[in-house]
N, C-alpha and C. Protein backbone atom coordinates (compact mmCIF):
# COMPACT_ATOMS: atom_id res chain seq x y z
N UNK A 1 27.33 -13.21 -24.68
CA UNK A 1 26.65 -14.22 -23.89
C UNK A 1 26.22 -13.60 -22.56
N UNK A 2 25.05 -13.83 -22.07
CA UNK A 2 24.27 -13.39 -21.27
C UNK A 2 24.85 -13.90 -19.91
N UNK A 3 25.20 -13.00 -18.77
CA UNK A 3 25.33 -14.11 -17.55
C UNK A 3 24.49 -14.08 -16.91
N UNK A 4 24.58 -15.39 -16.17
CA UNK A 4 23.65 -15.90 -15.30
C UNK A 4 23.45 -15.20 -14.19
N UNK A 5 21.86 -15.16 -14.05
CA UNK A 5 21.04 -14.48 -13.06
C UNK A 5 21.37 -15.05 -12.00
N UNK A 6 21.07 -14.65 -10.66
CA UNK A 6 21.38 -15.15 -9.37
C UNK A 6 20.23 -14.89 -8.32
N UNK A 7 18.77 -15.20 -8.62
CA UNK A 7 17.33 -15.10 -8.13
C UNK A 7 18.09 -15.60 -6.35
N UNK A 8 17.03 -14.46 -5.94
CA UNK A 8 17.23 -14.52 -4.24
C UNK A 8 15.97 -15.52 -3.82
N UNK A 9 14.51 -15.07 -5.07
CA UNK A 9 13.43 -15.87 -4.80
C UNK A 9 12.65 -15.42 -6.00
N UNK A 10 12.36 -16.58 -7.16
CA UNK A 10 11.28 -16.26 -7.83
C UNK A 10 10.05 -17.33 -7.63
N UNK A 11 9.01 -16.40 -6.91
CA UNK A 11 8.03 -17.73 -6.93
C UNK A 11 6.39 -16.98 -7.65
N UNK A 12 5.62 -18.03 -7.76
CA UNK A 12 4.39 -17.21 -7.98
C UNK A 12 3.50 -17.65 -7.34
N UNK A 13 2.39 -16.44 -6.85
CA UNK A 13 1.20 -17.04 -5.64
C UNK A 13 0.07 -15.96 -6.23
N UNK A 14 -1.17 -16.49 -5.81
CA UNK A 14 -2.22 -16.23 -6.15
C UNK A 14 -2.68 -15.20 -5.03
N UNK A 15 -2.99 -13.83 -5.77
CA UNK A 15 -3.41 -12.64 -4.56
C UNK A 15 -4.83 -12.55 -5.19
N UNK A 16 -5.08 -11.59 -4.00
CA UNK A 16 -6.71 -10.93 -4.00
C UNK A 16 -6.18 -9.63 -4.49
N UNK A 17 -7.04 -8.52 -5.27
CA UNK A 17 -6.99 -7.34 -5.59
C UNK A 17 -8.16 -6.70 -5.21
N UNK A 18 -8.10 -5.80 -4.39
CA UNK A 18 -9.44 -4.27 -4.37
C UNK A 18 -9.18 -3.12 -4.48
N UNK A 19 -10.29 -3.17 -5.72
CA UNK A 19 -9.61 -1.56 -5.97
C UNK A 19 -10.50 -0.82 -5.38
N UNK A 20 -10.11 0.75 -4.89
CA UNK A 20 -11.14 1.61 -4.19
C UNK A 20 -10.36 2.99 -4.29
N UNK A 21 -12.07 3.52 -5.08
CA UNK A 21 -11.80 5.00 -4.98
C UNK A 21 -12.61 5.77 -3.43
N UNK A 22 -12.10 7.04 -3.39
CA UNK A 22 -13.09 7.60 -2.42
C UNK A 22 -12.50 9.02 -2.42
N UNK A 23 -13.24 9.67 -1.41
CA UNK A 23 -13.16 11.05 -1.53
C UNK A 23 -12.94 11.79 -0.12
N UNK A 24 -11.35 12.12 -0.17
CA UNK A 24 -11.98 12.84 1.58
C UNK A 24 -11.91 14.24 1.15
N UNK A 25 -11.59 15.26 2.11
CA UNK A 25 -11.94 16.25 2.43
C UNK A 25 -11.69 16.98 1.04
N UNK A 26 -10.44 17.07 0.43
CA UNK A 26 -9.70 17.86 -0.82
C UNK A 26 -9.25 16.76 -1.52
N UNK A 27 -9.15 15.36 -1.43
CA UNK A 27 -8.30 14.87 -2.10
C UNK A 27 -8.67 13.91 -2.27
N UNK A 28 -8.74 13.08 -3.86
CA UNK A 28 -9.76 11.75 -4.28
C UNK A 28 -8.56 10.70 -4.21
N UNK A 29 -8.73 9.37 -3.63
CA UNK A 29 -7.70 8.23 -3.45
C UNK A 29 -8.43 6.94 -4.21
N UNK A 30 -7.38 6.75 -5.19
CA UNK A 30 -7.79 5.46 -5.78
C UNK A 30 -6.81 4.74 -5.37
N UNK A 31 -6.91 3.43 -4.30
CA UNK A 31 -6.16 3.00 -4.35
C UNK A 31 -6.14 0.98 -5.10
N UNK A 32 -4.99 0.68 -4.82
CA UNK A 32 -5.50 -1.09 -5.35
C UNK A 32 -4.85 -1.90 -3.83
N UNK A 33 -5.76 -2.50 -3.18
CA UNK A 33 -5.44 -3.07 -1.84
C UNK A 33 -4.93 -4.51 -2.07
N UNK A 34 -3.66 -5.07 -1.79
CA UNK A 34 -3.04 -6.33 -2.41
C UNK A 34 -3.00 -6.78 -1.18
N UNK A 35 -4.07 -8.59 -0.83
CA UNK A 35 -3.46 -8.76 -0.32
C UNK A 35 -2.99 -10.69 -0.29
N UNK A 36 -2.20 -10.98 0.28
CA UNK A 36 -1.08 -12.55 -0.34
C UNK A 36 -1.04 -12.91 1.20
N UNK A 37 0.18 -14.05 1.25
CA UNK A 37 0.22 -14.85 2.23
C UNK A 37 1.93 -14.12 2.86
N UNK A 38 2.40 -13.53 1.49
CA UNK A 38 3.60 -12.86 2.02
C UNK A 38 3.43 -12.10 2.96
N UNK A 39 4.87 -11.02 3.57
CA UNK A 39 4.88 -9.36 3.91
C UNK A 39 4.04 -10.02 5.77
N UNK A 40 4.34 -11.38 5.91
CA UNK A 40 3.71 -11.58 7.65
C UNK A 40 1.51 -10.85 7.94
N UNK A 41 1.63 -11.06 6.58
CA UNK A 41 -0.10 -10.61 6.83
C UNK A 41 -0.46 -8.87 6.62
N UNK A 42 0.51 -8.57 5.67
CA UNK A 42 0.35 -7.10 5.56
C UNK A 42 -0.05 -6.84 4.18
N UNK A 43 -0.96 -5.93 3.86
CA UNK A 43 -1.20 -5.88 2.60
C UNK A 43 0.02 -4.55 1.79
N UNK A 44 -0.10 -4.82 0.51
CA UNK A 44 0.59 -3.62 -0.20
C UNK A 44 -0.54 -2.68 -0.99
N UNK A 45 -0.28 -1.16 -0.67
CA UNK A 45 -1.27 -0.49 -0.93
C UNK A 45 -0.74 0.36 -1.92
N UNK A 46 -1.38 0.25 -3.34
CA UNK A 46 -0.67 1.31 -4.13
C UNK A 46 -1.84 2.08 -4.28
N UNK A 47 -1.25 3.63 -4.51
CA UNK A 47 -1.61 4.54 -4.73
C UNK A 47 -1.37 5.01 -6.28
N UNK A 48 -2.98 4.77 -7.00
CA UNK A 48 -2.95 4.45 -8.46
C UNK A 48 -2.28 5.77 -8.87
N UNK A 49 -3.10 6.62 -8.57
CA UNK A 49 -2.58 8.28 -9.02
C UNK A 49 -1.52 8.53 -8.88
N UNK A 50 -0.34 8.29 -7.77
CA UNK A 50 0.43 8.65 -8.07
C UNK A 50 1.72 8.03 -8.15
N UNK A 51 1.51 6.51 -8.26
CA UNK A 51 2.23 5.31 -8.58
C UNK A 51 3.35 4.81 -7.61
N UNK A 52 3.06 5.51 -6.21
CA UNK A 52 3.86 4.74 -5.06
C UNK A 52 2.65 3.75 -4.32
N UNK A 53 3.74 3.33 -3.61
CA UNK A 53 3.07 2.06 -3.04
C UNK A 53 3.76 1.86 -1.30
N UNK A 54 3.51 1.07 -0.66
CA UNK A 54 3.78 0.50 0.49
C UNK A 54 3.23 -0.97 1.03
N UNK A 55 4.13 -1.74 1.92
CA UNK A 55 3.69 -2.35 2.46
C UNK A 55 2.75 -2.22 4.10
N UNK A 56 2.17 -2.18 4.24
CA UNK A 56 0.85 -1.74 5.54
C UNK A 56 0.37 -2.84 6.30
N UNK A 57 0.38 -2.71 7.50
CA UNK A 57 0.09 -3.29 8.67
C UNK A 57 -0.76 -2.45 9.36
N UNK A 58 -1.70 -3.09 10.23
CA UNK A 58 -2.02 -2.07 11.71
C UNK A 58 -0.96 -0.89 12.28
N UNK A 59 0.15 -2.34 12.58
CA UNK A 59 1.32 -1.12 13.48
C UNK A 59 1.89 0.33 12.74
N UNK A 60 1.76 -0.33 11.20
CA UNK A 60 2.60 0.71 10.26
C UNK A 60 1.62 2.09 10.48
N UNK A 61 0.11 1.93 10.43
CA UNK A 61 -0.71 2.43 10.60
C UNK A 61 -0.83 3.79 11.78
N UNK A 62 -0.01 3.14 12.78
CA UNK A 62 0.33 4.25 13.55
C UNK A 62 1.82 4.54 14.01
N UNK A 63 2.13 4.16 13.35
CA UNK A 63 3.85 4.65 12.57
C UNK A 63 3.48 6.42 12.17
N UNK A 64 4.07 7.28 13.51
CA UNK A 64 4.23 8.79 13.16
C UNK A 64 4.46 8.94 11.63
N UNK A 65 4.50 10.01 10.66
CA UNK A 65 4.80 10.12 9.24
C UNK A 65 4.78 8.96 8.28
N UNK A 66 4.76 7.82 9.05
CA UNK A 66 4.59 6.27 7.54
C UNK A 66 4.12 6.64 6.27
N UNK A 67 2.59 6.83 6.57
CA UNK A 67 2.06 7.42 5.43
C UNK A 67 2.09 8.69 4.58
N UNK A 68 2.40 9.70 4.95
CA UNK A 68 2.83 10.92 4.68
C UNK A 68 4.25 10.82 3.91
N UNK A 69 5.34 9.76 4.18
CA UNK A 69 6.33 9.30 3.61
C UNK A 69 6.14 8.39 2.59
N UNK A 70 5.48 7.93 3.00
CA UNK A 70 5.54 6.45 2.04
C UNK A 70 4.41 7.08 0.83
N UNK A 71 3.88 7.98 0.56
CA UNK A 71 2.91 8.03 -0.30
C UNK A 71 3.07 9.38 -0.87
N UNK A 72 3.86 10.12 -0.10
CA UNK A 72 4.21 11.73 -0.38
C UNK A 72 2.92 12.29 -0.69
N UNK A 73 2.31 12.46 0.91
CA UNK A 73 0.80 12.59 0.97
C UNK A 73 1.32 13.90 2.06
N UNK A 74 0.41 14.88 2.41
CA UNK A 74 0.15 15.78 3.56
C UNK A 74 -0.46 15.04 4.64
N UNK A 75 -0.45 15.98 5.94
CA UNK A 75 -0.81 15.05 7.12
C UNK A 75 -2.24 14.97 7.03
N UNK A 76 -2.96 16.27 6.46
CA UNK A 76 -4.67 16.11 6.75
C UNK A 76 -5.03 14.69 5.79
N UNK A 77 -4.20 14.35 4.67
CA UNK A 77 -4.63 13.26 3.80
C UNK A 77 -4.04 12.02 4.19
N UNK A 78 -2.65 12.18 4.50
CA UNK A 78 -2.76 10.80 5.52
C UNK A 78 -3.42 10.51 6.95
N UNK A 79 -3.80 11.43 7.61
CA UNK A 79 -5.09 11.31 8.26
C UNK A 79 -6.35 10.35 7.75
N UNK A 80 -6.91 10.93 7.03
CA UNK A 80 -8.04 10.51 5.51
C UNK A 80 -7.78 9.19 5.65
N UNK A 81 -6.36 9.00 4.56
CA UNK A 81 -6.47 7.40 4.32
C UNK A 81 -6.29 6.56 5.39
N UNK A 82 -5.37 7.07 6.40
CA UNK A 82 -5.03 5.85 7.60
C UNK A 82 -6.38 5.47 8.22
N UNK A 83 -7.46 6.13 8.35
CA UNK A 83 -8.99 6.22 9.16
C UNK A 83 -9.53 5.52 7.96
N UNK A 84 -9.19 5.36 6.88
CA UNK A 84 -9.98 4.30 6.18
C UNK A 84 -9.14 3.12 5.91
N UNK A 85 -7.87 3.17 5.91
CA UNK A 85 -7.00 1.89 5.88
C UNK A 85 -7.54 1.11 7.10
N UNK A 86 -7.88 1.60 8.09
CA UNK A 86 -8.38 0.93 9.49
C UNK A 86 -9.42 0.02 9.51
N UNK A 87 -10.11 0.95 8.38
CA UNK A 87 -11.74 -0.10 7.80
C UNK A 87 -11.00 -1.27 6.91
N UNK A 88 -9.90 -1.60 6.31
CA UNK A 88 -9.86 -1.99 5.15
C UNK A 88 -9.21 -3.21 5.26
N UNK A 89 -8.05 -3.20 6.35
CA UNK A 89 -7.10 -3.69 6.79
C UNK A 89 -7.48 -4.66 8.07
């Protein structure tokens, strides 16, 4: 017999999805831009290629290493994406 689950929160809400490829200097980014009413107005950005993700804000945006961590990206490419997360976000 199965025991009972103990949900912290299951709910369901209706998001927007954009997907976007592009190209910077060495390195092509497809990403899928999520964004909901959750996360205080931050979108979640996965990175199709290489199947991590994050939650992203402005502030996170200039969060030293955020992106470089959160995406296990180099600095010239989180450079790249943060200068277009800026457009996006």
């Amino acid at each position: 017999m199965a025991e009972e689950r103990f949900f912290l929160y299951d709910e369901t809400e209706e998001t927007k999805t954009r997907f976007v490829s592009f190209m910077g200097e060495d390195t092509r980014f497809d990403l899928a831009i999520m964004m909901s009413n959750r996360y205080f107005g931050k979108h979640i950005i996965l990175n199709i290629q290489n199947g991590r993700f994050a939650i992203i804000g402005k502030d996170d945006l200039e969060e030293p290493g955020y992106l470089e961590e959160a995406f296990s990206i180099n600095e010239q490419e989180a450079q790249e994406l943060r200068e277009f997360l800026y457009e996006m976000i």
